[in-house]
PDB file of N, CA and C in Angstrom:
ATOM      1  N   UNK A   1       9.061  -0.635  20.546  1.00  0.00           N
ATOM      2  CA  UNK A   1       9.110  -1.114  19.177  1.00  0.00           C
ATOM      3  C   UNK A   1       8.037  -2.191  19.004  1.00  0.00           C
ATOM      4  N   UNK A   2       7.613  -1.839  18.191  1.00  0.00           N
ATOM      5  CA  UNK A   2       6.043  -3.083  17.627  1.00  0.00           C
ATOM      6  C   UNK A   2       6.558  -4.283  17.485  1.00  0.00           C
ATOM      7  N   UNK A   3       6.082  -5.275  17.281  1.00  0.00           N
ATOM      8  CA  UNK A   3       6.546  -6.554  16.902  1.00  0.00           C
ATOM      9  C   UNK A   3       7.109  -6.683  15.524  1.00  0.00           C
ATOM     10  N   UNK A   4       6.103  -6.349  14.480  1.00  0.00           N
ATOM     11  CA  UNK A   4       6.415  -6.204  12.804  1.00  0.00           C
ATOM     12  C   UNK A   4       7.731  -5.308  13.122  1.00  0.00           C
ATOM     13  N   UNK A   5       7.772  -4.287  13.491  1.00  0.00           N
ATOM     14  CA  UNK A   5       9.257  -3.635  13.326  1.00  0.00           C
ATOM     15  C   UNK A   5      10.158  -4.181  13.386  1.00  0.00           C
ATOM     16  N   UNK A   6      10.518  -5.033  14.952  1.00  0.00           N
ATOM     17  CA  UNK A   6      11.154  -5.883  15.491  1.00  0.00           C
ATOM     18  C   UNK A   6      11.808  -7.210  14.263  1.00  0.00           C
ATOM     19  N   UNK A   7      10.441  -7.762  13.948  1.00  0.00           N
ATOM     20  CA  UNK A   7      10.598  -8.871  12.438  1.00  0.00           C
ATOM     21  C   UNK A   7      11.317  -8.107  11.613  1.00  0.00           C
ATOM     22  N   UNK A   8      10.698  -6.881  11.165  1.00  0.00           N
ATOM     23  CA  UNK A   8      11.058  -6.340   9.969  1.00  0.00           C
ATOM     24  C   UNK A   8      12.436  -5.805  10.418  1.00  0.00           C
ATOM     25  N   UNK A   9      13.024  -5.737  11.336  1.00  0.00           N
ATOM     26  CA  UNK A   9      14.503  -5.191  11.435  1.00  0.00           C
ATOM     27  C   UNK A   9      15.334  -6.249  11.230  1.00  0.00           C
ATOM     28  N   UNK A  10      15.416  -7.528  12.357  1.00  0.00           N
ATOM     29  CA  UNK A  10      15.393  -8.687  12.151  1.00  0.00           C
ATOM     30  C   UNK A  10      15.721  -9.561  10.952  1.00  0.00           C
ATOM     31  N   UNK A  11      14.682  -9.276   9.705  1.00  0.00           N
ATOM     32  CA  UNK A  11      14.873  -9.806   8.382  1.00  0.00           C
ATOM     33  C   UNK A  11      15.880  -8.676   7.464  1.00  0.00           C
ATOM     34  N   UNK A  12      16.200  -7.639   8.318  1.00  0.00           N
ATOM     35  CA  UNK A  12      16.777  -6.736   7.167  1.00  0.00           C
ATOM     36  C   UNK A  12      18.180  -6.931   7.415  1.00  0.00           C
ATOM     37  N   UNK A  13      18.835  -7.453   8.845  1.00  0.00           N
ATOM     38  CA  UNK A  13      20.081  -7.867   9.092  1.00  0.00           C
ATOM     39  C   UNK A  13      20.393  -8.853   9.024  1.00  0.00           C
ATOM     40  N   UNK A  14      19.296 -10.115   8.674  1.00  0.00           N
ATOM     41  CA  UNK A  14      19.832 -11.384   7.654  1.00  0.00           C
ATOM     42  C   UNK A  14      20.519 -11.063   6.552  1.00  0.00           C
ATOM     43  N   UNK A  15      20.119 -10.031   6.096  1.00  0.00           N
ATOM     44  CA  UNK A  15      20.699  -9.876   4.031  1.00  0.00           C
ATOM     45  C   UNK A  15      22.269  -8.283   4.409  1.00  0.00           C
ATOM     46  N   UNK A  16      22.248  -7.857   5.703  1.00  0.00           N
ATOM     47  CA  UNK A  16      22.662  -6.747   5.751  1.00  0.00           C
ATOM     48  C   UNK A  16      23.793  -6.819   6.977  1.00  0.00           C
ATOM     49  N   UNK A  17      24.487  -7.879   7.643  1.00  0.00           N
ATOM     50  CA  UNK A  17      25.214  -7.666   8.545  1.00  0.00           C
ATOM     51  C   UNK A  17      25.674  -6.528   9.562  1.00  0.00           C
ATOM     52  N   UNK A  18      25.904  -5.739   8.562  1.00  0.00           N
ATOM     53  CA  UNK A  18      27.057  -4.255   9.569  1.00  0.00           C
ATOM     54  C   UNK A  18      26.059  -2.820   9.165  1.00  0.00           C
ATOM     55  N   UNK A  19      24.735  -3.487   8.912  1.00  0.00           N
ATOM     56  CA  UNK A  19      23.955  -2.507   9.286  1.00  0.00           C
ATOM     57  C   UNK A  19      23.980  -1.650  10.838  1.00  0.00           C
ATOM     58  N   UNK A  20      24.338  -0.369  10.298  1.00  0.00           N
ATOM     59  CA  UNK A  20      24.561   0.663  11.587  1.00  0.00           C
ATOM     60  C   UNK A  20      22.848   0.465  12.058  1.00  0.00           C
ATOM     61  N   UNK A  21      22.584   0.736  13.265  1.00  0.00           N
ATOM     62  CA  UNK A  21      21.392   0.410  14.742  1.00  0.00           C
ATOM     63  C   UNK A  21      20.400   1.817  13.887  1.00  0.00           C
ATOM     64  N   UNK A  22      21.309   2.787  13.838  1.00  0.00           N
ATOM     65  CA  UNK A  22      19.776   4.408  13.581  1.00  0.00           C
ATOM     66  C   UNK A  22      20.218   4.840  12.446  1.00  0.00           C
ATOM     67  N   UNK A  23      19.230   4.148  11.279  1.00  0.00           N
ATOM     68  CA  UNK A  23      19.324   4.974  10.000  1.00  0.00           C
ATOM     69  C   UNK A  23      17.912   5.256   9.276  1.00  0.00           C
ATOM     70  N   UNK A  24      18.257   5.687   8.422  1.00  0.00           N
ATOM     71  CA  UNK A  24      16.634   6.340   8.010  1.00  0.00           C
ATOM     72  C   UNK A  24      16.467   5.166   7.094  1.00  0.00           C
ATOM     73  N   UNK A  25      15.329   5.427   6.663  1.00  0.00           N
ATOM     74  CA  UNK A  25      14.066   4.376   6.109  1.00  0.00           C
ATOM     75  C   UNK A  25      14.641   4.366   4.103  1.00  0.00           C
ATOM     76  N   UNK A  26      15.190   5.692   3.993  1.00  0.00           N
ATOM     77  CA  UNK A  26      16.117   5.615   2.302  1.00  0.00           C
ATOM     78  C   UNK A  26      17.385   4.748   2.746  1.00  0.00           C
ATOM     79  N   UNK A  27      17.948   4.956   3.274  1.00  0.00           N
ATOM     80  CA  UNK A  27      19.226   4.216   3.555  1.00  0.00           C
ATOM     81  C   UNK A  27      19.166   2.979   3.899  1.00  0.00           C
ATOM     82  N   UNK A  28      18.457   2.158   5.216  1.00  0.00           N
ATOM     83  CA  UNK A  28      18.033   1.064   4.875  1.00  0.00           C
ATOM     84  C   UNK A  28      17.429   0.423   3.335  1.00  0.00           C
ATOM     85  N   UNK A  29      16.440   0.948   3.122  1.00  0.00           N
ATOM     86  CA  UNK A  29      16.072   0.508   1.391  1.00  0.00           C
ATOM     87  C   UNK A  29      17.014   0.365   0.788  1.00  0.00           C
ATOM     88  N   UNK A  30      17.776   1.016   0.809  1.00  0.00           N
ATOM     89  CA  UNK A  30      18.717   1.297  -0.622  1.00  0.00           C
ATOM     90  C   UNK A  30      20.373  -0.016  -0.375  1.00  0.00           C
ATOM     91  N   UNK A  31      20.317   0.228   1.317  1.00  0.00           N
ATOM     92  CA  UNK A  31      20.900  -1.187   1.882  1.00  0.00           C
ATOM     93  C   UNK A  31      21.023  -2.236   1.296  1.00  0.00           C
ATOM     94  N   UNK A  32      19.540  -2.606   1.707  1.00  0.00           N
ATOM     95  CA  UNK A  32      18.696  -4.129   1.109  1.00  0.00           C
ATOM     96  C   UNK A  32      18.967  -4.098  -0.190  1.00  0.00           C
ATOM     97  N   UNK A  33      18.375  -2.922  -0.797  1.00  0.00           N
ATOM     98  CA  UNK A  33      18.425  -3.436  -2.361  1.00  0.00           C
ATOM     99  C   UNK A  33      19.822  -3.737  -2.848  1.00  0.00           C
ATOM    100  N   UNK A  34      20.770  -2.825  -2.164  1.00  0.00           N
ATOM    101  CA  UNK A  34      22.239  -3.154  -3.175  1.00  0.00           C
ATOM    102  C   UNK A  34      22.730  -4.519  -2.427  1.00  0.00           C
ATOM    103  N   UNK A  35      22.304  -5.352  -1.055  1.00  0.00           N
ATOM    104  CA  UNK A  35      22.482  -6.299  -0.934  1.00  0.00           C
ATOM    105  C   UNK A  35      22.398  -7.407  -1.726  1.00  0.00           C
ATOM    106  N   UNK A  36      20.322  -7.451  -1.942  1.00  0.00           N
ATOM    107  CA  UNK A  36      20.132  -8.462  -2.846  1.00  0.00           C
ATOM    108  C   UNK A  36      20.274  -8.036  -4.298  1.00  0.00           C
ATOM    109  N   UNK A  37      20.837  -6.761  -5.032  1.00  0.00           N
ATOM    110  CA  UNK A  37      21.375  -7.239  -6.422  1.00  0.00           C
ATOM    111  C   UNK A  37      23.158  -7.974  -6.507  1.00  0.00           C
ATOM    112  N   UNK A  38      23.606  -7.284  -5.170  1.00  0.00           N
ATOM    113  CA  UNK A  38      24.947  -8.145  -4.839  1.00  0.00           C
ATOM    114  C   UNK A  38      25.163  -9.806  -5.149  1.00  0.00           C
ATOM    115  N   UNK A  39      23.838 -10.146  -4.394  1.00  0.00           N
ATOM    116  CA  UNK A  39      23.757 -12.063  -3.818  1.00  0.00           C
ATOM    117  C   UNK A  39      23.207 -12.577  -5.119  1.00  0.00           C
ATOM    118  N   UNK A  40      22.418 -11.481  -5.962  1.00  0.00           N
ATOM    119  CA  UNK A  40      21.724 -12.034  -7.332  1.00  0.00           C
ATOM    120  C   UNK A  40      22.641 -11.938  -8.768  1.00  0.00           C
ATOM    121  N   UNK A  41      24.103 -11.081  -8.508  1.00  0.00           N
ATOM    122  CA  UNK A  41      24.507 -10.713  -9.258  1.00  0.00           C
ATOM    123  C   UNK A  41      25.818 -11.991  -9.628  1.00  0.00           C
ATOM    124  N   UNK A  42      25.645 -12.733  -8.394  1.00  0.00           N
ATOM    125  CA  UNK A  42      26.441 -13.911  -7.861  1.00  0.00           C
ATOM    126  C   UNK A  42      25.906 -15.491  -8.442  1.00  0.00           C
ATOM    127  N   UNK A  43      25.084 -15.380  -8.730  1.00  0.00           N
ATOM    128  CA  UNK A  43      24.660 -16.475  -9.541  1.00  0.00           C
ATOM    129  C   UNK A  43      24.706 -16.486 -10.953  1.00  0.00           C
ATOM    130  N   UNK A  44      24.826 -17.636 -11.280  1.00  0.00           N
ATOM    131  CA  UNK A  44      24.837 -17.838 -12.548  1.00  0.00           C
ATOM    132  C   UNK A  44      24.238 -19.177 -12.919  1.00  0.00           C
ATOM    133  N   UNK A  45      22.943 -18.712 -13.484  1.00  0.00           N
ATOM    134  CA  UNK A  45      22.270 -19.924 -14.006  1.00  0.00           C
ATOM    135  C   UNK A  45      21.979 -19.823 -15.325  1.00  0.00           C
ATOM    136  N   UNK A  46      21.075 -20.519 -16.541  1.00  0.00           N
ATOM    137  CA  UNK A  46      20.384 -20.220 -17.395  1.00  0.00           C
ATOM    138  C   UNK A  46      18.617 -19.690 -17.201  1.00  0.00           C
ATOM    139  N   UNK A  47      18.238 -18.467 -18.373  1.00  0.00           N
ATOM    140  CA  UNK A  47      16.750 -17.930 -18.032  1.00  0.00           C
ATOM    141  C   UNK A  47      15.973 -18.848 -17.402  1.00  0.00           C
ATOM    142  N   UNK A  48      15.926 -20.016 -17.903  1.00  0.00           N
ATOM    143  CA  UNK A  48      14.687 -20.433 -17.047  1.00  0.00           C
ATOM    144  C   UNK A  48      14.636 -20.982 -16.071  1.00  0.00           C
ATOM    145  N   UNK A  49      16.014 -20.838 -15.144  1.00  0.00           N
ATOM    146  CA  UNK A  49      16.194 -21.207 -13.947  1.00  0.00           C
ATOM    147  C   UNK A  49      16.148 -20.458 -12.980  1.00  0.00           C
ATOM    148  N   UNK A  50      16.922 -19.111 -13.756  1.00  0.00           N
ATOM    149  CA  UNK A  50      16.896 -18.156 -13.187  1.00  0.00           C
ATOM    150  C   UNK A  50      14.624 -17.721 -12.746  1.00  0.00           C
ATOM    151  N   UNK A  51      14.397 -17.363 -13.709  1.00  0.00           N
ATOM    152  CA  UNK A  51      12.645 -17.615 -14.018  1.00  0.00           C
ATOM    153  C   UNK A  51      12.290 -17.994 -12.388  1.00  0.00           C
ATOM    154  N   UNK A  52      12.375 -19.511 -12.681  1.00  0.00           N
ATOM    155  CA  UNK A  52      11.988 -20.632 -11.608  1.00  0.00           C
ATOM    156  C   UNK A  52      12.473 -20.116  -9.951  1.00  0.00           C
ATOM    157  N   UNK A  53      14.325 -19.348 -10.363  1.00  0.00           N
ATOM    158  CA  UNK A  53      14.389 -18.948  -8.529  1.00  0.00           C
ATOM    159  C   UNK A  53      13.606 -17.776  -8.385  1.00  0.00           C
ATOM    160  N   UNK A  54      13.130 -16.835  -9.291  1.00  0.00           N
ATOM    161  CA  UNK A  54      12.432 -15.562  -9.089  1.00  0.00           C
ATOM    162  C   UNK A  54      11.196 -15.836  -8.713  1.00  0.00           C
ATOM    163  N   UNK A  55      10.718 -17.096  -9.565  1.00  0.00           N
ATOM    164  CA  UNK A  55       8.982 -17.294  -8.672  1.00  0.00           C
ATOM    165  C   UNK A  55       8.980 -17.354  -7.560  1.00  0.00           C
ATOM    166  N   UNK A  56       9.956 -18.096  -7.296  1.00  0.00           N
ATOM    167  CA  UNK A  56       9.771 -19.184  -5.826  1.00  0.00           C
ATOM    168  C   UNK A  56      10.650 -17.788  -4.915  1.00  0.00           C
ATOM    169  N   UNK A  57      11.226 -16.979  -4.927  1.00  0.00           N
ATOM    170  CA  UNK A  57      10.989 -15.859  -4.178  1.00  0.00           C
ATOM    171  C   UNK A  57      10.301 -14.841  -4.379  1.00  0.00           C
ATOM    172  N   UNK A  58       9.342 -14.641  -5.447  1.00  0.00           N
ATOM    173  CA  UNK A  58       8.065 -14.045  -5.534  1.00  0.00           C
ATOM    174  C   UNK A  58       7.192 -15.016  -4.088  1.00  0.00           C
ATOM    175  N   UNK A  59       7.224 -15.738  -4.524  1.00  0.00           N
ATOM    176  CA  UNK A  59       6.110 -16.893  -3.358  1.00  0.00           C
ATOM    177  C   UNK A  59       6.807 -16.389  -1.973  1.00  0.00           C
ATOM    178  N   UNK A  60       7.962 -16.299  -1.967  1.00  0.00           N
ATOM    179  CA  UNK A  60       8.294 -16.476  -0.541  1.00  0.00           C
ATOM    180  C   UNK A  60       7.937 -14.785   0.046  1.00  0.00           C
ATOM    181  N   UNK A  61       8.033 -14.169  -0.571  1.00  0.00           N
ATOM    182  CA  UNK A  61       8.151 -12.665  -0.708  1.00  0.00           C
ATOM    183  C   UNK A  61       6.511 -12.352   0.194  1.00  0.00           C
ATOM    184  N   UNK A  62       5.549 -13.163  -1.207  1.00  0.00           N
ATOM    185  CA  UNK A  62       4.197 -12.978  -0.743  1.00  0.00           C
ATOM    186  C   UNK A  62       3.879 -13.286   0.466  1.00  0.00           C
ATOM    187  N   UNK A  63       4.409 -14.924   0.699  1.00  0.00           N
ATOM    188  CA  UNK A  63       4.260 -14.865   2.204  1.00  0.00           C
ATOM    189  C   UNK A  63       4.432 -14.211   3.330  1.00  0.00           C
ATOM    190  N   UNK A  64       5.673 -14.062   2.983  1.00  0.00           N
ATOM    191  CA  UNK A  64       6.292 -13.043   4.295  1.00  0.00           C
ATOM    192  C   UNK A  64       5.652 -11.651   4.567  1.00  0.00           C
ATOM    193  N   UNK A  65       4.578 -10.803   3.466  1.00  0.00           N
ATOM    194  CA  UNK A  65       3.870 -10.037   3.422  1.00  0.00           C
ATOM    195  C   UNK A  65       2.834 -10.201   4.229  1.00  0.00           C
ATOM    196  N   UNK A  66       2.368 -11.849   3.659  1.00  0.00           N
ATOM    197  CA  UNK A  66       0.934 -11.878   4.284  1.00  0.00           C
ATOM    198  C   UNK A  66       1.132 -11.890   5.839  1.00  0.00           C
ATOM    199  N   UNK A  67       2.203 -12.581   6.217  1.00  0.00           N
ATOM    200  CA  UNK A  67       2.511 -13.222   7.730  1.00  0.00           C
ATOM    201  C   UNK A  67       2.717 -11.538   8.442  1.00  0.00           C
ATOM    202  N   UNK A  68       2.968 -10.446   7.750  1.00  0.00           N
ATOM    203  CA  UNK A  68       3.915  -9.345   8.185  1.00  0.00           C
ATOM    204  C   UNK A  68       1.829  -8.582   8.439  1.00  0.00           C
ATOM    205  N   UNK A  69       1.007  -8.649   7.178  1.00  0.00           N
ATOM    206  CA  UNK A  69       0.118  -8.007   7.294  1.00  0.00           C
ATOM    207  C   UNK A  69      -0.911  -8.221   8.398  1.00  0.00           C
ATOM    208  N   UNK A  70      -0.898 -10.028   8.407  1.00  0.00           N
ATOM    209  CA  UNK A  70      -1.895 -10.132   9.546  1.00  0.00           C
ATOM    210  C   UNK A  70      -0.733  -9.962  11.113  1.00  0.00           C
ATOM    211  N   UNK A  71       0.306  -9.656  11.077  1.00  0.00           N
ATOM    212  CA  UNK A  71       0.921  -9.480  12.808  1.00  0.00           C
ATOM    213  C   UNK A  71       0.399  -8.018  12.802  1.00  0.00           C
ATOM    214  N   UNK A  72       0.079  -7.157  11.561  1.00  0.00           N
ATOM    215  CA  UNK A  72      -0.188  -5.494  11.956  1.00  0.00           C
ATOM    216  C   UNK A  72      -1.452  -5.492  12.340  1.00  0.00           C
ATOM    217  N   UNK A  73      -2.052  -6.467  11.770  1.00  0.00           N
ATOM    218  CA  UNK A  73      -4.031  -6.582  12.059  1.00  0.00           C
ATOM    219  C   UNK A  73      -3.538  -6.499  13.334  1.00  0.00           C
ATOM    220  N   UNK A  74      -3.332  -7.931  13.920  1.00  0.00           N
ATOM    221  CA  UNK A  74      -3.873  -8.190  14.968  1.00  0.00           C
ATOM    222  C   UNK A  74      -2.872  -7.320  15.963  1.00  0.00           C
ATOM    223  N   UNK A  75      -1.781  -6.546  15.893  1.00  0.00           N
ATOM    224  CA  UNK A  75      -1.337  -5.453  16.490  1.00  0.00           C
ATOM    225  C   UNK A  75      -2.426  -4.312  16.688  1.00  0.00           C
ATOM    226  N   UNK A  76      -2.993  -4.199  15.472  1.00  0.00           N
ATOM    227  CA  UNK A  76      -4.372  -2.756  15.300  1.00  0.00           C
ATOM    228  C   UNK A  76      -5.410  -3.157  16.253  1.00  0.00           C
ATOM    229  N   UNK A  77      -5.775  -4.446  16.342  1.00  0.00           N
ATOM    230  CA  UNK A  77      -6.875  -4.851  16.968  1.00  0.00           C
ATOM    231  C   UNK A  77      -6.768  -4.879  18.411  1.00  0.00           C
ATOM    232  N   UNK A  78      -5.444  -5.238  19.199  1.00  0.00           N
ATOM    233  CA  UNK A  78      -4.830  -5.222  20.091  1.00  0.00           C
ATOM    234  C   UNK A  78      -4.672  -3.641  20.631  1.00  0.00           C
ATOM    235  N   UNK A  79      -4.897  -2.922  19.752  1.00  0.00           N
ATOM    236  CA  UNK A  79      -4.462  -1.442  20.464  1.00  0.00           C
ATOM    237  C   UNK A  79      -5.781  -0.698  20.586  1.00  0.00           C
ATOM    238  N   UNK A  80      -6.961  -1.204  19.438  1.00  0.00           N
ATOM    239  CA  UNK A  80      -8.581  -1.171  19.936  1.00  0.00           C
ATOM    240  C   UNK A  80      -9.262  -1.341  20.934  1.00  0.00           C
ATOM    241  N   UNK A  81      -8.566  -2.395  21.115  1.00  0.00           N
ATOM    242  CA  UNK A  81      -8.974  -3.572  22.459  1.00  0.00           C
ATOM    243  C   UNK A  81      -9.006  -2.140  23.822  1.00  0.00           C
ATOM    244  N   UNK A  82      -7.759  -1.964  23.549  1.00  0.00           N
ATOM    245  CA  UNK A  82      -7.241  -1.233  24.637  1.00  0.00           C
ATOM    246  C   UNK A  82      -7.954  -0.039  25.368  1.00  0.00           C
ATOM    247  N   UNK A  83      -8.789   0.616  23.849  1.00  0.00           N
ATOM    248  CA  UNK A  83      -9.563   2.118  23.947  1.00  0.00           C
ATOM    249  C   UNK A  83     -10.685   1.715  24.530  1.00  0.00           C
TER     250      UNK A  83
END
């Protein structure tokens, strides 16, 4: 298992507890998503607070992309190395 997988499994059983070990890639998705409309469906703020928590996990979102994109670089580059 790659490292990003490893992360990316990792971050999917923070939001997903009794996630079963071998499922396909629709079923996980569909996991996550009915998780976080669960945890989002649980708050109650006014729009522009609500607004304000959506940026700031837009931001966090992006990050975790960027951090996820450069571990695949330097995974790709690492397996170059190799040839």
């Amino acid at each position: 298992m790659t490292e990003s997988k490893f992360i990316e499994n990792m971050l999917i059983k923070r939001h997903i507890k009794d996630l079963p070990e071998n499922n396909g890639e629709d079923i996980i998705y569909n996991e996550v998503l009915t998780s976080l409309i669960e945890e989002d469906m649980q708050r109650n703020d006014l729009i522009e607070d609500s607004l304000k928590y959506t940026n700031e996990k837009i931001k966090e979102a992006e990050k975790s992309c960027f951090i996820a994109a450069m571990m695949m670089a330097n995974e790709l580059i690492d397996e170059e190395k190799k040839k």
